[in-house]
N, C-alpha and C. Protein backbone atom coordinates (compact mmCIF):
# COMPACT_ATOMS: atom_id res chain seq x y z
N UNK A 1 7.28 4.27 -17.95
CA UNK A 1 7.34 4.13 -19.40
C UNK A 1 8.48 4.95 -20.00
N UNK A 2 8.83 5.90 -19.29
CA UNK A 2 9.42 6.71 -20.07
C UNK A 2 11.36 6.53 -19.66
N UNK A 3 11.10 5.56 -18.91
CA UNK A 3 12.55 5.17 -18.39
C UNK A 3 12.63 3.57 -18.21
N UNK A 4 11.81 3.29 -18.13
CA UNK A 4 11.88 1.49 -18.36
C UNK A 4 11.95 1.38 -19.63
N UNK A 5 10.95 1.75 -20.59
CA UNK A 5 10.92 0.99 -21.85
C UNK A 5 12.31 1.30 -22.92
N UNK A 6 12.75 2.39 -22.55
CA UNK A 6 13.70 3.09 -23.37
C UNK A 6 15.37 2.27 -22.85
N UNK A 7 15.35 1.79 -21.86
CA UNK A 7 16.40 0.97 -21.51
C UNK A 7 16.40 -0.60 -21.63
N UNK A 8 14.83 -0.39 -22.41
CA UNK A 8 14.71 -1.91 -23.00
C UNK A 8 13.56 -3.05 -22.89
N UNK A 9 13.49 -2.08 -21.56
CA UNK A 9 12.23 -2.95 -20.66
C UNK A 9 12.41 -4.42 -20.41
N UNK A 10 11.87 -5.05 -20.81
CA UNK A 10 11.94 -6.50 -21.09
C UNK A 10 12.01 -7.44 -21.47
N UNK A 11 12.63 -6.94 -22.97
CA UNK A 11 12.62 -7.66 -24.36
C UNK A 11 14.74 -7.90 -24.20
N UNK A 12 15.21 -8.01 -23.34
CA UNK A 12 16.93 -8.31 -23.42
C UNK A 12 16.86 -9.32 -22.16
N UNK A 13 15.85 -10.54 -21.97
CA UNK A 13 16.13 -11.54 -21.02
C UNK A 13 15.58 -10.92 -19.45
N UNK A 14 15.61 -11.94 -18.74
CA UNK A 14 15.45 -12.00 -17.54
C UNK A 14 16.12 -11.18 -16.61
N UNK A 15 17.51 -11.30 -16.86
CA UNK A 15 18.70 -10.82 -15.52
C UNK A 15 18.21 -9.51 -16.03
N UNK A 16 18.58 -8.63 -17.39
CA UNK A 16 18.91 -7.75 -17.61
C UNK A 16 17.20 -6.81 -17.64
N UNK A 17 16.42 -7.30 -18.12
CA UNK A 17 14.74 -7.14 -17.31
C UNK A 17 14.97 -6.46 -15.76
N UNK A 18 15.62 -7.59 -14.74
CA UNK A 18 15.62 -6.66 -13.60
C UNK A 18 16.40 -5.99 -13.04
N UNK A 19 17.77 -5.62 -14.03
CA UNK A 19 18.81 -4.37 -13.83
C UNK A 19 17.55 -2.92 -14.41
N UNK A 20 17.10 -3.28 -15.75
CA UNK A 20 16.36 -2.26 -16.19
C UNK A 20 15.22 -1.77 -14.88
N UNK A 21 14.42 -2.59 -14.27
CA UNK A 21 13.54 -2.19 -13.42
C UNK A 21 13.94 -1.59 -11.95
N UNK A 22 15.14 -1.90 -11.38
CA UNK A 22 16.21 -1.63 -10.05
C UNK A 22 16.38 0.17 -10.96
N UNK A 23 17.50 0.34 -12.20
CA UNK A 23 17.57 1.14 -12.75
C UNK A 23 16.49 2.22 -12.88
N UNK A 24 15.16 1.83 -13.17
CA UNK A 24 14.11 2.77 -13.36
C UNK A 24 13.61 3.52 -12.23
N UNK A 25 13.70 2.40 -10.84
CA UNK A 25 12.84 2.59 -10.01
C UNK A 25 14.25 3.97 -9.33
N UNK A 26 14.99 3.39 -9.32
CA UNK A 26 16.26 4.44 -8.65
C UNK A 26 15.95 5.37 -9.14
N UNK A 27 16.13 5.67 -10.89
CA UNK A 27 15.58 7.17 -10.95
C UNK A 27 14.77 7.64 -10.82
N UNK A 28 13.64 6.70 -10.33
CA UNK A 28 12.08 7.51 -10.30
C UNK A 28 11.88 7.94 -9.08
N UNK A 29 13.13 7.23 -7.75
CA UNK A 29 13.12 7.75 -6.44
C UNK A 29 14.13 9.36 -6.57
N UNK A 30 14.72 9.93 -7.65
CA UNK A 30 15.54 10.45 -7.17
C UNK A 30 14.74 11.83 -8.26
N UNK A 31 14.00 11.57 -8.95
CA UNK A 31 13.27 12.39 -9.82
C UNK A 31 12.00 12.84 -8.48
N UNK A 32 11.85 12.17 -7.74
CA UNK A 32 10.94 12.80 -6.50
C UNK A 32 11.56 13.55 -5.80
N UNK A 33 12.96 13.67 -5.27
CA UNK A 33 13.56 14.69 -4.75
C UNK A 33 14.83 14.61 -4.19
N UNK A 34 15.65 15.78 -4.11
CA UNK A 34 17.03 15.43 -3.77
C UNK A 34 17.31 14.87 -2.36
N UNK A 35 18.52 13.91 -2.46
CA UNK A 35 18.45 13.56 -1.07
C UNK A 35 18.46 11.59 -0.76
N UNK A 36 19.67 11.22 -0.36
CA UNK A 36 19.51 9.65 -0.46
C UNK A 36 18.62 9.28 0.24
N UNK A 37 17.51 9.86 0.99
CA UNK A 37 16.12 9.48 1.32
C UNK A 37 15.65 8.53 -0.03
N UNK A 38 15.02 9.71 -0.95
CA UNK A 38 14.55 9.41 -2.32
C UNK A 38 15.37 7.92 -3.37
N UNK A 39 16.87 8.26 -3.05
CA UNK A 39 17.57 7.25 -4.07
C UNK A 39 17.28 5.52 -3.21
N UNK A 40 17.39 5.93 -1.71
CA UNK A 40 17.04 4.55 -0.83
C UNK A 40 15.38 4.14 -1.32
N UNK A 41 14.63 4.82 -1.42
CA UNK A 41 12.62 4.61 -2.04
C UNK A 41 13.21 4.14 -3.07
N UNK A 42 13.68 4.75 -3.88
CA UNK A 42 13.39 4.07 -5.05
C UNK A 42 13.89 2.77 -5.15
N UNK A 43 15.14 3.05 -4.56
CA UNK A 43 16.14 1.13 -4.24
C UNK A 43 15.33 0.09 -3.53
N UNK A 44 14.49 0.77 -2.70
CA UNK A 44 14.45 -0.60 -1.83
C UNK A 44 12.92 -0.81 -2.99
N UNK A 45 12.07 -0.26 -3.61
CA UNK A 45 10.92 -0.32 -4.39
C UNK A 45 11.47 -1.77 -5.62
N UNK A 46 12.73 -1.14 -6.32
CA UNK A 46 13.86 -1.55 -7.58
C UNK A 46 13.55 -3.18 -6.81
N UNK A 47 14.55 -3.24 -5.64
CA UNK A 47 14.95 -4.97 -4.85
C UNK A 47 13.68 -5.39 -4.64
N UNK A 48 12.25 -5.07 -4.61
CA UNK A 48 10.85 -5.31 -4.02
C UNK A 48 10.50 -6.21 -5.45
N UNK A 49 10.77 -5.24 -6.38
CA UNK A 49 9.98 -5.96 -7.65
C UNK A 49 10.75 -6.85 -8.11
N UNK A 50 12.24 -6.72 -8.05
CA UNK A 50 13.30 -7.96 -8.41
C UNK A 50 12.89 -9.34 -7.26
N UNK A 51 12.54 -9.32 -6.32
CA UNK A 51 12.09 -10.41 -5.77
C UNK A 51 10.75 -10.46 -5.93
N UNK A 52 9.69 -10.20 -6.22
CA UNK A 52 8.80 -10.25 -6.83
C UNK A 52 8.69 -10.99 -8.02
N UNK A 53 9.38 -11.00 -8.97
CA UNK A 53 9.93 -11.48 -9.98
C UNK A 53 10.41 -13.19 -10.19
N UNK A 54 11.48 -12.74 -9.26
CA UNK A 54 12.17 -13.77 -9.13
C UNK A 54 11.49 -15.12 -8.14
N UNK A 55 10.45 -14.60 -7.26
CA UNK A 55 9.54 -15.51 -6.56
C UNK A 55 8.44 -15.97 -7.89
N UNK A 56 8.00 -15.18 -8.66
CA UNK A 56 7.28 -15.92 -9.68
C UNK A 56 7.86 -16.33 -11.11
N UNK A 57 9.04 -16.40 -10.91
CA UNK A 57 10.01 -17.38 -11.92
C UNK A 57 10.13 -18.44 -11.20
N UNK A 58 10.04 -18.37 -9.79
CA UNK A 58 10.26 -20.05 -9.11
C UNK A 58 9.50 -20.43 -9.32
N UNK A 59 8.29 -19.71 -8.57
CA UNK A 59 7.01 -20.37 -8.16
C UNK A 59 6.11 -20.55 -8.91
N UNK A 60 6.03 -19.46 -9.95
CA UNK A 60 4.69 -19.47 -11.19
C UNK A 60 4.14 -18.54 -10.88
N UNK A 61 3.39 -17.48 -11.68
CA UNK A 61 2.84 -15.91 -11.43
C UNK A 61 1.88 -16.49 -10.54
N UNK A 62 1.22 -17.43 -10.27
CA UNK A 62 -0.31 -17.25 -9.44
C UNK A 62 0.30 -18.96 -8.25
N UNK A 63 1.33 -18.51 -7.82
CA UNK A 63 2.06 -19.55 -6.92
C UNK A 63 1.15 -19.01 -5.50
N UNK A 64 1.29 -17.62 -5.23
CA UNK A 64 0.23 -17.28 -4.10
C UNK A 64 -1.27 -17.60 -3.90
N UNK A 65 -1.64 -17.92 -5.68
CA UNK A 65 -2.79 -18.32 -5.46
C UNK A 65 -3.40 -19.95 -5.29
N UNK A 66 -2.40 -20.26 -5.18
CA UNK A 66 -2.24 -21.89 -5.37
C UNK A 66 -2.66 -22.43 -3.39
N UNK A 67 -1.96 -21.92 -2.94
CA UNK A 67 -1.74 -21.77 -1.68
C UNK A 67 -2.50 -20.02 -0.97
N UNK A 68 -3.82 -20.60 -0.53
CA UNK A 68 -4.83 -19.60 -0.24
C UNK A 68 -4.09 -19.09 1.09
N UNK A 69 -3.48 -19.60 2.13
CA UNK A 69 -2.82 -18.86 3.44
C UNK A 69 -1.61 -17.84 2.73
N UNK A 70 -1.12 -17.68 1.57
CA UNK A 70 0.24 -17.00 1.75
C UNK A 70 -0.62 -15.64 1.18
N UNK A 71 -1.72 -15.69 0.64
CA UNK A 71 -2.34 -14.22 0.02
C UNK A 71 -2.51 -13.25 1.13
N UNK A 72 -3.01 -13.53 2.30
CA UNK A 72 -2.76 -12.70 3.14
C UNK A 72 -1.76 -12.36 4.25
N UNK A 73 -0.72 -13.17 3.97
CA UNK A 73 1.07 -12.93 4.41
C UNK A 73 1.01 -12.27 3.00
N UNK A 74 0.71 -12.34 1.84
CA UNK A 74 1.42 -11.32 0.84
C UNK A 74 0.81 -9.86 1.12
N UNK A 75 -0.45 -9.62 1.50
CA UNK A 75 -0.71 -8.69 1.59
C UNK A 75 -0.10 -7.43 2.74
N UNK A 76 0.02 -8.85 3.68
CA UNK A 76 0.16 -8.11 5.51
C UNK A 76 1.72 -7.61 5.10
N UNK A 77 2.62 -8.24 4.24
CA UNK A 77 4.22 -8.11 3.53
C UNK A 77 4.26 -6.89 3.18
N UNK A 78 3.04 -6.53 2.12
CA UNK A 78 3.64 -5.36 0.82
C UNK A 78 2.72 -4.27 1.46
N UNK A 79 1.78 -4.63 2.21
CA UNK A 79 1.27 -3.42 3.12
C UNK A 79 2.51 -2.69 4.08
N UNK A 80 2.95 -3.25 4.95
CA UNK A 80 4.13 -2.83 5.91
C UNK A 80 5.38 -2.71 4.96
N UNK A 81 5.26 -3.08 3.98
CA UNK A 81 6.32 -3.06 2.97
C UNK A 81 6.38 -1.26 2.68
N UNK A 82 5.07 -0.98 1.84
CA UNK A 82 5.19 0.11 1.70
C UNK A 82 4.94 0.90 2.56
N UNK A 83 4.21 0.86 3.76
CA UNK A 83 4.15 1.67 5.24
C UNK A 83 5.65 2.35 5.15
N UNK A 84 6.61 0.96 5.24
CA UNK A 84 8.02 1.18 6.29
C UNK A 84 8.76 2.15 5.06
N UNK A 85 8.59 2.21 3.87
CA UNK A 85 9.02 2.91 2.85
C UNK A 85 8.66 4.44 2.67
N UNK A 86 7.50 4.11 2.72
CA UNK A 86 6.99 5.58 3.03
C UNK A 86 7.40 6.90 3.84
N UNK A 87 8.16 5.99 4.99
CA UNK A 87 8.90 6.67 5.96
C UNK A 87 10.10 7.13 5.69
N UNK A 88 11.03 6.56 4.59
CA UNK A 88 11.80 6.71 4.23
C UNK A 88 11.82 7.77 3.27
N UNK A 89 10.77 7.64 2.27
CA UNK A 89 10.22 8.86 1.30
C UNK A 89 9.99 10.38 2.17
N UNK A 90 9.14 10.27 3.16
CA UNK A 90 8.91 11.45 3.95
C UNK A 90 9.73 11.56 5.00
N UNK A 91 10.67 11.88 5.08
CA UNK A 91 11.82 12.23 6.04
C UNK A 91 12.84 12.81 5.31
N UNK A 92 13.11 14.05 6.16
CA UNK A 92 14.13 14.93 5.25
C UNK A 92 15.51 14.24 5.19
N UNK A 93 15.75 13.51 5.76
CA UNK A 93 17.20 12.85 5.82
C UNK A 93 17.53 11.21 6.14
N UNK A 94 18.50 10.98 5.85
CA UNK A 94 18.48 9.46 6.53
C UNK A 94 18.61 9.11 8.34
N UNK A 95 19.22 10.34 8.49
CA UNK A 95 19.35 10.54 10.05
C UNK A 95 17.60 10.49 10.82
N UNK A 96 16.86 11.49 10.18
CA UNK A 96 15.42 11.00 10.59
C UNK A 96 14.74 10.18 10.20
N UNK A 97 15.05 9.92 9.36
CA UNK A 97 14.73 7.94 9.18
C UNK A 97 14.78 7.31 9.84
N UNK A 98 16.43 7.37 10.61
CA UNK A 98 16.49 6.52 11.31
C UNK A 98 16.00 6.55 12.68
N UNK A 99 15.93 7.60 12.94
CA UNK A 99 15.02 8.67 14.45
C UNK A 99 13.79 7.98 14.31
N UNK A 100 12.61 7.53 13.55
CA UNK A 100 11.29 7.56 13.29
C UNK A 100 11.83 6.08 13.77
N UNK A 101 12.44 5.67 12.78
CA UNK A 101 12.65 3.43 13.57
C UNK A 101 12.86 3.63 14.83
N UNK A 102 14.08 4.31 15.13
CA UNK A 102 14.14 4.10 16.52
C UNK A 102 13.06 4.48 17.49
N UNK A 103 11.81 5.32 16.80
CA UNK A 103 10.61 5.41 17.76
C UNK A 103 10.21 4.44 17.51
N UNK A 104 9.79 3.73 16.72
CA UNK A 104 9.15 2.81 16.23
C UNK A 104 9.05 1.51 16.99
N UNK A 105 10.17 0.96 16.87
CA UNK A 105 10.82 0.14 17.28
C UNK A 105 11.31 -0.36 18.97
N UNK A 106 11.50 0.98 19.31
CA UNK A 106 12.44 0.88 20.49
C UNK A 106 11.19 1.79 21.45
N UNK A 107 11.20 1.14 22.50
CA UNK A 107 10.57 2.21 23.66
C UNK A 107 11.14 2.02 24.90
N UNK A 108 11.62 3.51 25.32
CA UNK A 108 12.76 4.09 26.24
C UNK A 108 11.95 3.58 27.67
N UNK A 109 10.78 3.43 27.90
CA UNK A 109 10.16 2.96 29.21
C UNK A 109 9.72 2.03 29.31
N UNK A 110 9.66 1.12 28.30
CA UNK A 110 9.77 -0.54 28.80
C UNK A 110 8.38 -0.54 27.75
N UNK A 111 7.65 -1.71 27.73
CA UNK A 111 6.63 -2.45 27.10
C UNK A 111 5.38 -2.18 27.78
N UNK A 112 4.25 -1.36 26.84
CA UNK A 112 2.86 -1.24 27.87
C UNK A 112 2.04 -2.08 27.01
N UNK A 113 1.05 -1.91 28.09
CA UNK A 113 -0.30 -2.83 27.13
C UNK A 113 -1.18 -1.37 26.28
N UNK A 114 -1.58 -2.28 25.45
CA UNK A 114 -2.49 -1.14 24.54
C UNK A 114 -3.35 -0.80 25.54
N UNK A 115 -4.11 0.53 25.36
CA UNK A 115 -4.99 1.24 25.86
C UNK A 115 -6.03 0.65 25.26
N UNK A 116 -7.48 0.62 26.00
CA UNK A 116 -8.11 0.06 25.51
C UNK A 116 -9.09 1.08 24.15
N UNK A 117 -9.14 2.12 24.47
CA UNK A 117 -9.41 2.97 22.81
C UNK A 117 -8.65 2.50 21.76
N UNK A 118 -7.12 2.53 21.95
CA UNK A 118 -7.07 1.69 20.81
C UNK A 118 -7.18 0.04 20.32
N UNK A 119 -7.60 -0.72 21.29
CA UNK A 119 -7.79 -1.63 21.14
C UNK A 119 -9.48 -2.06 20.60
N UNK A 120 -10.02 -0.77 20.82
CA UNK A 120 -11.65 -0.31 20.41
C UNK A 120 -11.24 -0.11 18.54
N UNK A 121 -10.45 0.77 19.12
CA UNK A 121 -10.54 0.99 17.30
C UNK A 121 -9.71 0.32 16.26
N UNK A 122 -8.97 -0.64 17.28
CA UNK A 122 -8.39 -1.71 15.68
C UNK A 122 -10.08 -2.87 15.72
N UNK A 123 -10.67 -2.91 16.42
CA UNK A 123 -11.44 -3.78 16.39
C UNK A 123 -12.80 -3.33 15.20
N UNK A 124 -12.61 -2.10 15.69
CA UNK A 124 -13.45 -1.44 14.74
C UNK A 124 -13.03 -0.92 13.16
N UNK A 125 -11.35 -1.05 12.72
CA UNK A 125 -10.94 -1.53 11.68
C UNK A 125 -11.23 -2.90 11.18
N UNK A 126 -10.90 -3.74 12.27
CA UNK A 126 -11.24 -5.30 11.84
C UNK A 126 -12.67 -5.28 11.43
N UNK A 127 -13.88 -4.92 12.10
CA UNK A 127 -15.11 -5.50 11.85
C UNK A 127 -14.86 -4.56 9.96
N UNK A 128 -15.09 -3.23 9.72
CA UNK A 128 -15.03 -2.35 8.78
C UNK A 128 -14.62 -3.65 7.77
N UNK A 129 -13.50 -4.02 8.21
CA UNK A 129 -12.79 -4.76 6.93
C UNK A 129 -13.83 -6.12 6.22
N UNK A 130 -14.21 -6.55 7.47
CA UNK A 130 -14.91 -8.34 7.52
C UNK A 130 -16.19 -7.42 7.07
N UNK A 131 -17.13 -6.10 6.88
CA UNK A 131 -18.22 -6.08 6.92
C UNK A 131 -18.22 -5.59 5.42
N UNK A 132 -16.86 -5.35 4.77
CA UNK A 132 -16.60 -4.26 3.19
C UNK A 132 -17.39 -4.63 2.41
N UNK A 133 -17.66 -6.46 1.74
CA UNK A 133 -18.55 -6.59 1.02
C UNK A 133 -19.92 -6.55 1.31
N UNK A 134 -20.35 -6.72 2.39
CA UNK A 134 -21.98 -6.13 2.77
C UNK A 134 -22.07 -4.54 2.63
N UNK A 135 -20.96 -3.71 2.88
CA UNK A 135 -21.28 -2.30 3.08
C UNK A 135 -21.20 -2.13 1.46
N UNK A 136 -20.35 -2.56 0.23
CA UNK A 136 -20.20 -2.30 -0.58
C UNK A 136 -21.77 -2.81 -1.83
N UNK A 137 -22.28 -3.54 -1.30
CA UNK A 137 -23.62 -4.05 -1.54
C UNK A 137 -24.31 -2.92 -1.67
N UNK A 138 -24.48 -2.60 0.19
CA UNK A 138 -25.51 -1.60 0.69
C UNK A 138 -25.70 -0.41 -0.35
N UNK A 139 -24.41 -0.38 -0.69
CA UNK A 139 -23.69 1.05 -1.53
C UNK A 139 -24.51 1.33 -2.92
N UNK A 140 -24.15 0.23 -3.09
CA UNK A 140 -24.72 -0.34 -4.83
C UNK A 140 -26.08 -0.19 -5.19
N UNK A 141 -27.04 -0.98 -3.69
CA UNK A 141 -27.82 -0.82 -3.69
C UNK A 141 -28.49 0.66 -3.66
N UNK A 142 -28.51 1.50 -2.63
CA UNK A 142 -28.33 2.59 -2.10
C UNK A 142 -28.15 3.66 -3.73
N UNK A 143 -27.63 3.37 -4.81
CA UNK A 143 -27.19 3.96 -5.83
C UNK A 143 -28.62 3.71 -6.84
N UNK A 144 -28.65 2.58 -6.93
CA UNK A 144 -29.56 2.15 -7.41
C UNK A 144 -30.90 2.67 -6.99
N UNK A 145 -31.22 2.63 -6.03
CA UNK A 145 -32.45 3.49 -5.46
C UNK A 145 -32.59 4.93 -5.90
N UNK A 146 -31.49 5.84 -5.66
CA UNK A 146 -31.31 7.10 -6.02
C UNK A 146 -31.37 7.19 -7.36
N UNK A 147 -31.21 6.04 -8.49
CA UNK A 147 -31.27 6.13 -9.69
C UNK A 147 -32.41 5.91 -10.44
N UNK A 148 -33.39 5.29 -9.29
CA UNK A 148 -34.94 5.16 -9.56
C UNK A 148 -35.90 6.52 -9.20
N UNK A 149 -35.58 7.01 -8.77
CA UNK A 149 -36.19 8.83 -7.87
C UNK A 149 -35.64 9.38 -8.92
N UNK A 150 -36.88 10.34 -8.80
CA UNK A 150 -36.68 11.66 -10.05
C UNK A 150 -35.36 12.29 -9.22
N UNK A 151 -35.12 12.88 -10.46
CA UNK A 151 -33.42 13.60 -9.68
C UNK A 151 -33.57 14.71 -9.00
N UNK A 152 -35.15 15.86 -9.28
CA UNK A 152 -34.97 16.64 -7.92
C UNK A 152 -35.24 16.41 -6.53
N UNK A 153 -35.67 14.99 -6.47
CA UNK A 153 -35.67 14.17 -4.93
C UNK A 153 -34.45 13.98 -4.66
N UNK A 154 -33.19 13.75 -5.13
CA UNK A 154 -32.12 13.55 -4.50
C UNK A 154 -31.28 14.01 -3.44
N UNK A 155 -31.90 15.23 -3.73
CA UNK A 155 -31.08 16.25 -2.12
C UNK A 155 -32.13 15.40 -0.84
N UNK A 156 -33.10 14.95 -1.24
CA UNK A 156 -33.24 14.52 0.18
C UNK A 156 -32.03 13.42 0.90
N UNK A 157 -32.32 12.17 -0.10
CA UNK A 157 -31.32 10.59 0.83
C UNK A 157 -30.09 11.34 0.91
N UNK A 158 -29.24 12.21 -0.30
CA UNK A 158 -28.10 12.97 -0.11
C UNK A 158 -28.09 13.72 1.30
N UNK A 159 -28.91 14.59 1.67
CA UNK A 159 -28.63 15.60 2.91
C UNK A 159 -29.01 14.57 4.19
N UNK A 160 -30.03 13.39 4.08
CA UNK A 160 -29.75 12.76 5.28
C UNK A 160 -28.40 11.63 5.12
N UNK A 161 -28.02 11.42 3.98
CA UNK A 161 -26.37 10.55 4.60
C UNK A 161 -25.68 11.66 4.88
N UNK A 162 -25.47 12.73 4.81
CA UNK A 162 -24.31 13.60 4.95
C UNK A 162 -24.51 13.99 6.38
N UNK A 163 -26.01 14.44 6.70
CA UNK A 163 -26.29 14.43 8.43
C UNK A 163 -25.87 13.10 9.19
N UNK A 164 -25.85 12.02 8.30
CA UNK A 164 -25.29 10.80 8.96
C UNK A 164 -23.88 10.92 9.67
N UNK A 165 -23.39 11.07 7.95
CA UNK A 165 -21.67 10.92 8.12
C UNK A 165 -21.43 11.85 9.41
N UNK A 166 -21.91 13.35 8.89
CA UNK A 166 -21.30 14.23 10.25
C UNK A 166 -21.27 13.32 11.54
């Protein structure tokens, strides 16, 4: 707000809409800290929302929703989108930036197969994910109960989920 709207925001057209937002986002990468780490976050954030933009000037703001397969290519996109950015934000330099891809990316002893722990625990991300709206139910529910009990009963269901969680 305090650097978008004052350069106009969005009231001087389209093109000049996403010079103002490229513009904002640059300084808002470089107001996080010195260092073309920060000015690259904010740039590549600036080019993210200018195609963002410019995909729903083609397509129509709810073009992803039109077409139910691209919502989760949009998601799996702006997830790794901001992952790979992030890296860029937390790294003292561009030189370790580029050190972290090249781990990333590149492995000096050839191609292994996953271990099977981690192949345990993306599975056990996957189910977490497919089970969110039943657990988020449970939750609700679970709230609701505690909201029917006098409130100095509450340390009980409280101290046995917390013996849970541990």
């Amino acid at each position: 707000d305090y650097i978008y709207i004052p350069l106009g925001g969005n009231k001087h057209g389209f093109v000049l809409t996403q010079f103002n937002l490229l513009l904002a986002m640059v300084l808002s990468g470089v107001w996080h800290g010195y260092g073309w780490n920060f000015l690259l976050w904010g740039a590549l954030h600036g080019v993210a929302l200018i195609l963002l933009n410019c995909g729903d000037k083609i397509f129509g703001r709810d073009g992803s929703r039109r077409l139910k397969i691209l919502r989760p290519l949009a998601w799996f996109v702006t997830f790794h989108f901001v992952c790979f950015t992030f890296v860029v934000f937390n790294t003292g330099s561009l030189a370790d930036t580029q050190m972290v891809f090249d781990a990333l990316f590149t492995n000096e002893t050839g191609w292994a197969a996953p271990k099977q722990a981690d192949i345990l625990l993306l599975a056990a991300f996957g189910l977490m994910i497919l089970l969110y709206p039943y657990l988020l139910r449970l939750f609700d529910g679970a709230v609701a109960a505690l909201e029917k009990m006098p409130m100095w009963l509450w340390f009980i269901p409280l101290t046995l989920a917390l013996v849970l969680i541990i």
